[in-house]
N, C-alpha and C. Protein backbone atom coordinates (compact mmCIF):
# COMPACT_ATOMS: atom_id res chain seq x y z
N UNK A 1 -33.26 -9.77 -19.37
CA UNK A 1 -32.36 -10.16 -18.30
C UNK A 1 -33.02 -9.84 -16.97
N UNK A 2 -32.88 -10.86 -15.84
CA UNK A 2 -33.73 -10.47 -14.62
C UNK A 2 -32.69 -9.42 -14.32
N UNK A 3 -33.55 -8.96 -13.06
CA UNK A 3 -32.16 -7.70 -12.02
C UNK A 3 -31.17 -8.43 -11.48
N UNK A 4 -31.81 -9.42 -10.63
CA UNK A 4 -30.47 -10.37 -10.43
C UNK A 4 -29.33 -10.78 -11.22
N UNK A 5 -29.35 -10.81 -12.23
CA UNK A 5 -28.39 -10.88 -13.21
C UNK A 5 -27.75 -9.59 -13.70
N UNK A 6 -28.59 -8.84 -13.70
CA UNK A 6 -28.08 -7.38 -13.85
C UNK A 6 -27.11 -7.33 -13.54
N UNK A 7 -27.12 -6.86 -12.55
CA UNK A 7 -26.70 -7.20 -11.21
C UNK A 7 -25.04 -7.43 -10.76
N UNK A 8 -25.48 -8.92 -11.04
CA UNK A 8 -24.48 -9.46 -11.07
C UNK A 8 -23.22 -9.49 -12.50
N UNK A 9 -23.79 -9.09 -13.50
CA UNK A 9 -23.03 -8.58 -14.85
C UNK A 9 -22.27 -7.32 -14.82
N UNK A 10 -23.06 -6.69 -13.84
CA UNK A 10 -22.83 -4.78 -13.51
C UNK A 10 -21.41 -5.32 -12.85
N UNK A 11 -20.99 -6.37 -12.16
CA UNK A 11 -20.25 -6.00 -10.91
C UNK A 11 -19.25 -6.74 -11.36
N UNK A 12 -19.06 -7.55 -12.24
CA UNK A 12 -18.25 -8.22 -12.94
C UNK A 12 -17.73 -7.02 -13.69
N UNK A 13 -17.97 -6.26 -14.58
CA UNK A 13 -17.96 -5.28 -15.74
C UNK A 13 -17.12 -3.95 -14.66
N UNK A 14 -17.63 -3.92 -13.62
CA UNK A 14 -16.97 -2.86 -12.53
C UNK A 14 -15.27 -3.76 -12.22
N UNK A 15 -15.83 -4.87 -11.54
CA UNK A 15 -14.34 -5.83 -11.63
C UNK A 15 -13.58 -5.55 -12.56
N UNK A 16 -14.10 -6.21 -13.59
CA UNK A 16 -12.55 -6.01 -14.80
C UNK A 16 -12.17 -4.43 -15.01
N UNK A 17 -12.85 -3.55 -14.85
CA UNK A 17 -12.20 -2.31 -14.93
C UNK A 17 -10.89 -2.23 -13.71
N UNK A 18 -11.76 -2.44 -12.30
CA UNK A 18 -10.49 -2.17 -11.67
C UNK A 18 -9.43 -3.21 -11.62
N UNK A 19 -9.61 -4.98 -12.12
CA UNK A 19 -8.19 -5.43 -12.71
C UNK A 19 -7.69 -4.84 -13.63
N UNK A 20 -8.27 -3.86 -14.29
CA UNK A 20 -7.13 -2.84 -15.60
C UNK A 20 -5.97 -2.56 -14.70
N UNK A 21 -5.72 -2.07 -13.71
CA UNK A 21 -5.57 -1.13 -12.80
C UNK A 21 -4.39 -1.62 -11.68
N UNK A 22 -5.36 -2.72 -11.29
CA UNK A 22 -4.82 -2.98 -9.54
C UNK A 22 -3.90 -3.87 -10.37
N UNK A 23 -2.77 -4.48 -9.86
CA UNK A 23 -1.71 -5.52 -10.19
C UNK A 23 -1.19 -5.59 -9.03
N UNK A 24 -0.86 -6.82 -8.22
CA UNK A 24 -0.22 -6.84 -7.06
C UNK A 24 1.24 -7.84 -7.57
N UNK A 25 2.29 -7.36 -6.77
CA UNK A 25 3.26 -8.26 -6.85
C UNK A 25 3.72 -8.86 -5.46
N UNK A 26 5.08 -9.49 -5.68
CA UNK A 26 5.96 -9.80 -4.06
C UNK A 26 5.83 -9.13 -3.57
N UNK A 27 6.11 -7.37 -4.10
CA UNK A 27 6.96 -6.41 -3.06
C UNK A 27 5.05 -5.80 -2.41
N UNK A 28 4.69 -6.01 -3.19
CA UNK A 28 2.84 -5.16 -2.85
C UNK A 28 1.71 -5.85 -3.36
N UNK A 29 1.40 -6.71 -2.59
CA UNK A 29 0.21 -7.59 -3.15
C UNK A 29 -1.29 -7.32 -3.15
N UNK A 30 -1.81 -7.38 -3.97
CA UNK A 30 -3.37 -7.18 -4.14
C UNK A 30 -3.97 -7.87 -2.85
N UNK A 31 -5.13 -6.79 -2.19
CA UNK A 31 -5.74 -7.46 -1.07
C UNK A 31 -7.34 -7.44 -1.43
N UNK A 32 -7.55 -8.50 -2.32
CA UNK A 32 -8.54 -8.70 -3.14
C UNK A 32 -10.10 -9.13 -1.77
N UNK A 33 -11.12 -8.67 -1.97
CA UNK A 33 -12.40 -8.69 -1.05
C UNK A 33 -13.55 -9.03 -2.18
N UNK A 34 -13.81 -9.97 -1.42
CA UNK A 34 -15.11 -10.63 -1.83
C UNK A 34 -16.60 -10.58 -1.04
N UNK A 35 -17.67 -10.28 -1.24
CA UNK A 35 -18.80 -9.88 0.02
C UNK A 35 -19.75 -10.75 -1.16
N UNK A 36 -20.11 -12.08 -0.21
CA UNK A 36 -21.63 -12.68 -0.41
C UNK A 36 -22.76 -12.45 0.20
N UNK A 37 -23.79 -12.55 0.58
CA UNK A 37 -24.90 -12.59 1.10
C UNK A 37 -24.51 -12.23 2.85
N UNK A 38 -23.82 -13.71 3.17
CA UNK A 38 -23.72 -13.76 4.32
C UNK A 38 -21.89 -13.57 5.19
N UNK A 39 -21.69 -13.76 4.03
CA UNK A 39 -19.27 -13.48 4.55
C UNK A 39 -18.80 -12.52 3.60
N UNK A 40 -17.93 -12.36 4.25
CA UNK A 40 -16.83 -11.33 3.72
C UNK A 40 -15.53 -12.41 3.65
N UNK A 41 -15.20 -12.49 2.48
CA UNK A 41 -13.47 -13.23 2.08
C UNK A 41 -12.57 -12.00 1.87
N UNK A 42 -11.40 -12.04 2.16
CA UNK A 42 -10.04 -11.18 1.62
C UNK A 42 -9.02 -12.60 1.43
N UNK A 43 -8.40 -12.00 0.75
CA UNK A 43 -7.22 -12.77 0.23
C UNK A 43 -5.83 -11.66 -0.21
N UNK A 44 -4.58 -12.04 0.21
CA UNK A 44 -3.38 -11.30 -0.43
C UNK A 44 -2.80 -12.09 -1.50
N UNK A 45 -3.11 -11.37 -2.49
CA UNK A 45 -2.47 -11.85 -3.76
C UNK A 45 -1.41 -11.79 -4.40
N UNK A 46 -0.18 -12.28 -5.12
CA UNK A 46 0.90 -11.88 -5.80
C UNK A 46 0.12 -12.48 -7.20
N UNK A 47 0.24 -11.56 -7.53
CA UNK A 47 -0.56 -11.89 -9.14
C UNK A 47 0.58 -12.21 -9.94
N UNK A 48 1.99 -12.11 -9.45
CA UNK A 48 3.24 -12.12 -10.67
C UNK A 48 2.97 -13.85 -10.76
N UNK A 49 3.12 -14.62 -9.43
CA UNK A 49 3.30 -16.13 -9.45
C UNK A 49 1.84 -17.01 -9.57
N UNK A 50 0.54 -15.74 -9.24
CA UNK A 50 -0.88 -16.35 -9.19
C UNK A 50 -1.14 -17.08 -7.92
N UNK A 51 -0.03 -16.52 -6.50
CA UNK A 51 -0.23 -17.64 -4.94
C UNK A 51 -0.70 -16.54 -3.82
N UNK A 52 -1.71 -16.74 -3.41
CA UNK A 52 -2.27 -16.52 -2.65
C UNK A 52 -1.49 -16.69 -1.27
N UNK A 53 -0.94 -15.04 -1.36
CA UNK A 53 -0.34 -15.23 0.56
C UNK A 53 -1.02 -15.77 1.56
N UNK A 54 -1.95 -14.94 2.03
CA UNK A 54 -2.54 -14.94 3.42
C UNK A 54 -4.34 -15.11 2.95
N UNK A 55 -5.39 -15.63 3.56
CA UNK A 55 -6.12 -15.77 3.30
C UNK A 55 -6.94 -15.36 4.94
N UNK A 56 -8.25 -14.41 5.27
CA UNK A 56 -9.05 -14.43 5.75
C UNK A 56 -10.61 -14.63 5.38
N UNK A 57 -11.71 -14.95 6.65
CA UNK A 57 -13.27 -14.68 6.22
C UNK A 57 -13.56 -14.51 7.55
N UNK A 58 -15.11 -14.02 7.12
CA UNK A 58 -15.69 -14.09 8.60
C UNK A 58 -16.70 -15.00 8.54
N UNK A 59 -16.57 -16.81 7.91
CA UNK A 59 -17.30 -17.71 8.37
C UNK A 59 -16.99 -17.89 9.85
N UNK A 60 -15.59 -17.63 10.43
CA UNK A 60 -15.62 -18.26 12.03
C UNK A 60 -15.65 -17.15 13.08
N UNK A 61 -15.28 -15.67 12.37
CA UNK A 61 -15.49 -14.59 13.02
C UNK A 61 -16.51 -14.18 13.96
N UNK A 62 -16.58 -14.04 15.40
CA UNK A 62 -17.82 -13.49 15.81
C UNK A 62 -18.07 -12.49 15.98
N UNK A 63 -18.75 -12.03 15.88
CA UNK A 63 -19.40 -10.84 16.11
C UNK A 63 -21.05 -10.74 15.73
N UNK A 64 -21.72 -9.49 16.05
CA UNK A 64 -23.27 -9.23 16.51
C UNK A 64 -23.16 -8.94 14.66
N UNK A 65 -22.59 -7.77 14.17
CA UNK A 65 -22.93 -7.32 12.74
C UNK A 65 -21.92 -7.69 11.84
N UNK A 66 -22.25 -7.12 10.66
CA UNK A 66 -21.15 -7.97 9.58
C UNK A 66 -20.51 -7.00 9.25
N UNK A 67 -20.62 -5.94 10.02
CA UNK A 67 -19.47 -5.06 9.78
C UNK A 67 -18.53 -5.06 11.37
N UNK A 68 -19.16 -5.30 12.23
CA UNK A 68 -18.11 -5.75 13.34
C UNK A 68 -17.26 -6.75 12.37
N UNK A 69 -17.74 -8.22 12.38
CA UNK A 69 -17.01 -9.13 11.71
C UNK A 69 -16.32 -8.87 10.86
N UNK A 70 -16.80 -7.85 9.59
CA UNK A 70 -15.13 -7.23 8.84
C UNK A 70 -14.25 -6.56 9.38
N UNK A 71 -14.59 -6.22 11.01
CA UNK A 71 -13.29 -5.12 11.33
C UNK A 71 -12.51 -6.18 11.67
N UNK A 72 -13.12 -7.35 12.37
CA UNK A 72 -12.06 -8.82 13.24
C UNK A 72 -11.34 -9.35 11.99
N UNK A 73 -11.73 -9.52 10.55
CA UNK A 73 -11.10 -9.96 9.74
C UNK A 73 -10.06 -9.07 9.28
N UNK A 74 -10.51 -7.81 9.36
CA UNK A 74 -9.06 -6.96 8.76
C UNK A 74 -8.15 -6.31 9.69
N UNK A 75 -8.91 -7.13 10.66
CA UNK A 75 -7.17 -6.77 12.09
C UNK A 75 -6.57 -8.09 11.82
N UNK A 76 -7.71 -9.64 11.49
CA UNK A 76 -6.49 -10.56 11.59
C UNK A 76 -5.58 -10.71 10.10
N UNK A 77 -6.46 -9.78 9.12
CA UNK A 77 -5.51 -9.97 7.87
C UNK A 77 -3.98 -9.22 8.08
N UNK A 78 -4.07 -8.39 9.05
CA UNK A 78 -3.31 -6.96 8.79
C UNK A 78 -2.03 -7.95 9.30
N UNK A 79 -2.90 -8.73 10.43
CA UNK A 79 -1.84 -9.77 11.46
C UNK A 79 -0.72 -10.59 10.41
N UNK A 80 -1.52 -11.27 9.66
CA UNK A 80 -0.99 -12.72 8.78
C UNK A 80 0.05 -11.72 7.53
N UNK A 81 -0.40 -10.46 7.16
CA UNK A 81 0.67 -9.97 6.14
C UNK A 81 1.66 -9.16 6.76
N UNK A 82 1.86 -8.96 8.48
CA UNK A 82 2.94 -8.40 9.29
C UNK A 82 3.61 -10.13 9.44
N UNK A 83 2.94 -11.11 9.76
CA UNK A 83 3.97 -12.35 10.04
C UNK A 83 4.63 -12.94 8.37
N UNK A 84 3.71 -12.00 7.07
CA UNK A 84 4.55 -12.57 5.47
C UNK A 84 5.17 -11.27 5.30
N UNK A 85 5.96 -10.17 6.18
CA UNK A 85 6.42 -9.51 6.02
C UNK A 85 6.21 -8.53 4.59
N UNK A 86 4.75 -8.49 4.65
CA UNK A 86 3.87 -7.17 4.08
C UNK A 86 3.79 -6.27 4.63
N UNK A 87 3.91 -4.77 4.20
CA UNK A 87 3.49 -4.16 4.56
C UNK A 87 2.59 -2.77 4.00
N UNK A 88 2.79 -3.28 2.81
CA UNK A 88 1.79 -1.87 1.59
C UNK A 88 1.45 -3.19 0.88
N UNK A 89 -0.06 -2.89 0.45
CA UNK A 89 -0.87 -3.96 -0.89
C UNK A 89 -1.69 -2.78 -1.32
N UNK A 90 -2.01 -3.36 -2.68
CA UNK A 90 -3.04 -2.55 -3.21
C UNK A 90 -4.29 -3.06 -2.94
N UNK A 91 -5.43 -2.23 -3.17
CA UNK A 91 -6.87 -2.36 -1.97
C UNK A 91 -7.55 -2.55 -3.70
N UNK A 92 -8.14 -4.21 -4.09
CA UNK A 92 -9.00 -4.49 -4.61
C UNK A 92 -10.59 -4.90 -4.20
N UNK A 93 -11.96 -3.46 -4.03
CA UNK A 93 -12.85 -4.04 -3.73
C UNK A 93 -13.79 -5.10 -4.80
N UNK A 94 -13.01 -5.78 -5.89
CA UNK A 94 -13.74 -6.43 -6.60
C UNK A 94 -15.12 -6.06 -6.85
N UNK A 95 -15.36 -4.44 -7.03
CA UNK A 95 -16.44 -4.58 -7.98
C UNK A 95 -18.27 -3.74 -7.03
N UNK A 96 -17.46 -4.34 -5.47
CA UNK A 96 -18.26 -3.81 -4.62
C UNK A 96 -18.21 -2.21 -4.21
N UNK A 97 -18.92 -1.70 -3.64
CA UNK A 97 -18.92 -0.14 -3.05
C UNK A 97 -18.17 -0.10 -2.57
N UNK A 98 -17.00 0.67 -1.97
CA UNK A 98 -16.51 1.03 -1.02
C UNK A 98 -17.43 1.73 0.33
N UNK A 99 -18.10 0.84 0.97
CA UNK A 99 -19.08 1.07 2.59
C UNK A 99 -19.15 0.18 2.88
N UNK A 100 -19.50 -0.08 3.91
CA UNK A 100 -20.41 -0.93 4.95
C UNK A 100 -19.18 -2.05 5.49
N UNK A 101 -19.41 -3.01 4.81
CA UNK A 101 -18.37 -4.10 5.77
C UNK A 101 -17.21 -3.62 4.92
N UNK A 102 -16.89 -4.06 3.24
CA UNK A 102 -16.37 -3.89 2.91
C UNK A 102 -15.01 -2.74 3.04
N UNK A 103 -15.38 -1.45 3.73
CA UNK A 103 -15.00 -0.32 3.89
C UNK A 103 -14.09 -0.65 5.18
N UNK A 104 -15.23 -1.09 6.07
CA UNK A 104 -14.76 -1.81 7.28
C UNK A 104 -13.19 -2.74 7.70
N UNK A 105 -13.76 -3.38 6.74
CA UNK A 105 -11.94 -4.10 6.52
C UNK A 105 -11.18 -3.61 5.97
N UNK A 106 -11.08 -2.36 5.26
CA UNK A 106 -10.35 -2.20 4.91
C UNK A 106 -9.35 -1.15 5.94
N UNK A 107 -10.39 -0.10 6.76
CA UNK A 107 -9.69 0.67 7.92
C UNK A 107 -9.47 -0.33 8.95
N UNK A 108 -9.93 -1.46 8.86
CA UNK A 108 -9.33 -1.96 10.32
C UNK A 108 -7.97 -2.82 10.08
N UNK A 109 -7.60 -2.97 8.75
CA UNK A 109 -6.52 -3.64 7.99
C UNK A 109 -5.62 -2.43 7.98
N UNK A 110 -5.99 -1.23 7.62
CA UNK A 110 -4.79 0.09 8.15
C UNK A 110 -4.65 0.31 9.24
N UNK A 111 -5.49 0.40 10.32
CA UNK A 111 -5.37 0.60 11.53
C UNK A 111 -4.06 -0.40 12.15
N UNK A 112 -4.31 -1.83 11.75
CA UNK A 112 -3.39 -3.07 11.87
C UNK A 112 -2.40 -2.71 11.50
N UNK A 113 -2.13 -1.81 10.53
CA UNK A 113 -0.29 -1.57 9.70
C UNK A 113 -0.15 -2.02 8.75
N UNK A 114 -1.26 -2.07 8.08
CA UNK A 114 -1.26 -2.47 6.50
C UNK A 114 -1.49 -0.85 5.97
N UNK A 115 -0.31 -0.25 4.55
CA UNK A 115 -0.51 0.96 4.18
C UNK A 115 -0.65 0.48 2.76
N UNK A 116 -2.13 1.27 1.99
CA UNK A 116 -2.76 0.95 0.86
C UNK A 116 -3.82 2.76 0.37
């Protein structure tokens, strides 16, 4: 198996552990994070119905670093689940570290008034 694949098997295998775990509903929805190469995705999830509340990225976000750009995404996520009258989700990093951008959105999504 290359490393790249490693890799990428490792983080899947980390994933499904923490879907053992995380379950979001109406009342507290999963605020599921995705980190590619170059963006950061979040999404608020109700896993009871499978619909995707609120959706952010930082394809249009500006900023100099990509951890600036996750803090602009998790002030405007914090925004879109105060206007779907959210206010606690559970914090899914799908698999990634908790640092760098990832980490990023997630204090600037509490800072906003999201409690997780």
């Amino acid at each position: 198996m290359e490393k790249t694949q490693a890799k990428v098997v490792k983080r899947a295998s980390r994933h499904n552990r923490i879907r053992a775990r995380v379950i979001g509903s109406a009342l507290k929805p999963r605020l599921a994070v995705f980190r590619s190469n170059k963006f950061l995705y979040a999404q608020l999830i109700n896993d009871d119905t499978e619909k995707t509340i609120a959706s952010v990225d930082t394809r249009s976000v500006k900023g100099d670093s990509p951890i600036e750009r996750a803090k602009v995404a998790g002030t405007e996520m914090a925004k879109k689940a105060k206007a779907a009258k959210i206010e606690k989700v559970v914090f899914d990093r799908g698999g990634f570290k908790y640092q760098g951008a990832v980490a990023a959105l997630a204090d600037a999504a509490r800072e906003g008034g999201l409690n997780f």
